[in-house]
C-alpha atoms as a PDB file:
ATOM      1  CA  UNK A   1     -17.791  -2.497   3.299  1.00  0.00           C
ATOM      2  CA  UNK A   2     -14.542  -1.321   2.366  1.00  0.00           C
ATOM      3  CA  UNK A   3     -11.281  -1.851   4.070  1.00  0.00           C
ATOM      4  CA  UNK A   4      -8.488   1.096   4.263  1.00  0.00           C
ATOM      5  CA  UNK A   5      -5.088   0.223   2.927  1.00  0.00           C
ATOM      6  CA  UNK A   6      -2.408   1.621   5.736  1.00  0.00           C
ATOM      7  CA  UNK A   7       0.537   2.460   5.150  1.00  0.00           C
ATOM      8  CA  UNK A   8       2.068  -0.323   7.411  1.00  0.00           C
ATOM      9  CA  UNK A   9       5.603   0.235  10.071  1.00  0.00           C
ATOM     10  CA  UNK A  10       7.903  -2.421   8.731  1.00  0.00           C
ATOM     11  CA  UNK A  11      10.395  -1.582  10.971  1.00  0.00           C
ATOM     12  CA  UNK A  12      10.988  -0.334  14.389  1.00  0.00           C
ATOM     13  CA  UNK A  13      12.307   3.258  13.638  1.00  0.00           C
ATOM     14  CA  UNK A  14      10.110   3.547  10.297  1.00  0.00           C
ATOM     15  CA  UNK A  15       8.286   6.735  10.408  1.00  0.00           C
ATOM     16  CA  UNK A  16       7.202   7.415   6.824  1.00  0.00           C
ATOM     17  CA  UNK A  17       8.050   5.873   3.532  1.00  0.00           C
ATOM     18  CA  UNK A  18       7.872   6.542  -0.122  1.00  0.00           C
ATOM     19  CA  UNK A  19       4.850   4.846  -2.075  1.00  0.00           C
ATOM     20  CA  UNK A  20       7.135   3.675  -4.912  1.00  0.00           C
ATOM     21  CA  UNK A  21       4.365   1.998  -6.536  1.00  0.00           C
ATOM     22  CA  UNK A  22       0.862   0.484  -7.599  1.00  0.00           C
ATOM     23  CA  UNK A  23       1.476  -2.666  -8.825  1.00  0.00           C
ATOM     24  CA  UNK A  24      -2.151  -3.264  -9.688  1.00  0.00           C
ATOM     25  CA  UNK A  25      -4.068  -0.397 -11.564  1.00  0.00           C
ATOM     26  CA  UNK A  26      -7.401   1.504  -9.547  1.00  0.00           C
ATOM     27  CA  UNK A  27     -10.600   0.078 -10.122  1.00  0.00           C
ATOM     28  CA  UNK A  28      -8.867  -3.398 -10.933  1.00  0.00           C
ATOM     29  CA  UNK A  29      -9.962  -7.282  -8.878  1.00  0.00           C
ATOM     30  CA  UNK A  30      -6.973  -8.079  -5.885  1.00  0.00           C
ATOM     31  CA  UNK A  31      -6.508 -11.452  -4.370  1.00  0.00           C
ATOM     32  CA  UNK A  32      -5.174 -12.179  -1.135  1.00  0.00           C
ATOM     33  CA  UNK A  33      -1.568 -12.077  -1.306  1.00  0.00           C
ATOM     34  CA  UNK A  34      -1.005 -10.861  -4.554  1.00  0.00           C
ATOM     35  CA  UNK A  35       1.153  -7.384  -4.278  1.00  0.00           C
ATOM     36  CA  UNK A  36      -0.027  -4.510  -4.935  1.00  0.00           C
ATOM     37  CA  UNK A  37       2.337  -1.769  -4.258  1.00  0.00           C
ATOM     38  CA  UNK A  38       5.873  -1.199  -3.024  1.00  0.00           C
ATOM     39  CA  UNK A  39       6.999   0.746  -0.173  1.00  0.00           C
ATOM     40  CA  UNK A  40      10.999   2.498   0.267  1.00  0.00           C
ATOM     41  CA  UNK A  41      12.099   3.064   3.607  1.00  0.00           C
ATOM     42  CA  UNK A  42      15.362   3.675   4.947  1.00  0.00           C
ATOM     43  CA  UNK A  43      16.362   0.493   4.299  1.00  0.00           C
ATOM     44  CA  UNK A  44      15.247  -1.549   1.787  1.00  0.00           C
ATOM     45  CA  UNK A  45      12.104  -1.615  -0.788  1.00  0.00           C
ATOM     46  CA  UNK A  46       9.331  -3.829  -0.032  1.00  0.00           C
ATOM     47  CA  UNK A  47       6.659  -5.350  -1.883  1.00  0.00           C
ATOM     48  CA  UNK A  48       2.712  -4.807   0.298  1.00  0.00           C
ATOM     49  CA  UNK A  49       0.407  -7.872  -0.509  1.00  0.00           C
ATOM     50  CA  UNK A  50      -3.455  -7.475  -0.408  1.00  0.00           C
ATOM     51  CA  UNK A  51      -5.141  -8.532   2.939  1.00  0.00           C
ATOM     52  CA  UNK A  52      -8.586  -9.366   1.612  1.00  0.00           C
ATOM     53  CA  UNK A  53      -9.877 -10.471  -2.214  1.00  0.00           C
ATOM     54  CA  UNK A  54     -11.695  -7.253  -3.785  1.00  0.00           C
ATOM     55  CA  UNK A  55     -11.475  -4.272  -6.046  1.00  0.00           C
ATOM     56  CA  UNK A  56      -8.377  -1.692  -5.608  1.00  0.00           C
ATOM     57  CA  UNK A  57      -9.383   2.146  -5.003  1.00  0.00           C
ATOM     58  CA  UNK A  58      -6.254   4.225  -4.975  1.00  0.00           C
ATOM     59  CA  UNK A  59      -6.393   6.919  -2.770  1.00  0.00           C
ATOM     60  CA  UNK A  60      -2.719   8.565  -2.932  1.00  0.00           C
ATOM     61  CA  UNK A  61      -0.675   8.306  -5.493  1.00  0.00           C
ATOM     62  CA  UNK A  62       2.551   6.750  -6.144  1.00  0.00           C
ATOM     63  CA  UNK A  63       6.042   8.477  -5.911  1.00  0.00           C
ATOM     64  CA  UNK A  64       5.330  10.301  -2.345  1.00  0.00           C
ATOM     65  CA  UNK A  65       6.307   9.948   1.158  1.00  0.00           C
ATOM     66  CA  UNK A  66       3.887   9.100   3.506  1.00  0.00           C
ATOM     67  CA  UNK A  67       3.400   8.833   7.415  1.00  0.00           C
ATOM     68  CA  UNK A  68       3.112   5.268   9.116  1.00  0.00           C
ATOM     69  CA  UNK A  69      -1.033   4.935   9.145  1.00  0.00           C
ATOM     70  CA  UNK A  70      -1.631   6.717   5.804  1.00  0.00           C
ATOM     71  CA  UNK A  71      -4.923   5.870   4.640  1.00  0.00           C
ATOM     72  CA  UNK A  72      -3.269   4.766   1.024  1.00  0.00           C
ATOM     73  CA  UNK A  73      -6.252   3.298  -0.980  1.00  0.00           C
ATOM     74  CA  UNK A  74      -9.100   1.061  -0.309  1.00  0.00           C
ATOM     75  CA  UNK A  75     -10.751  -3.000  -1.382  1.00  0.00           C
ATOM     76  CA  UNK A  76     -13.388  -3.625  -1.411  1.00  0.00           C
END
């Protein structure tokens, strides 16, 4: 079973962010904690680490802004 990759709040006014990018290419193995994209919000650009050991599936792509709870990509 796969498990969605949201696009998290990582901060209290955050409403949306820019996907600046995949760090890790679609279809290719994750481990826990590696990073695999980075997020720009108002304040500062972030590095996302995987949550679970699997395979990536992108689901929307880098260099957009996206709502807090954005179904992003997939492991699994």
């Amino acid at each position: 079973m796969a498990t969605e990759i949201l696009l998290p709040k990582l901060g209290f006014s955050m409403n949306e962010a820019l996907l600046v990018e995949w760090m890790v290419p679609d279809g290719a193995a994750v481990k826990k904690g590696q990073a695999i994209y980075g997020l720009e919000s108002e304040k500062a650009v972030q590095e996302v680490e995987a949550i679970e050991d699997g395979v990536l599936k992108i689901i929307k792509p880098a260099g957009e802004t996206y709502e807090v709870g954005t179904v992003i990509g997939e492991i699994a």
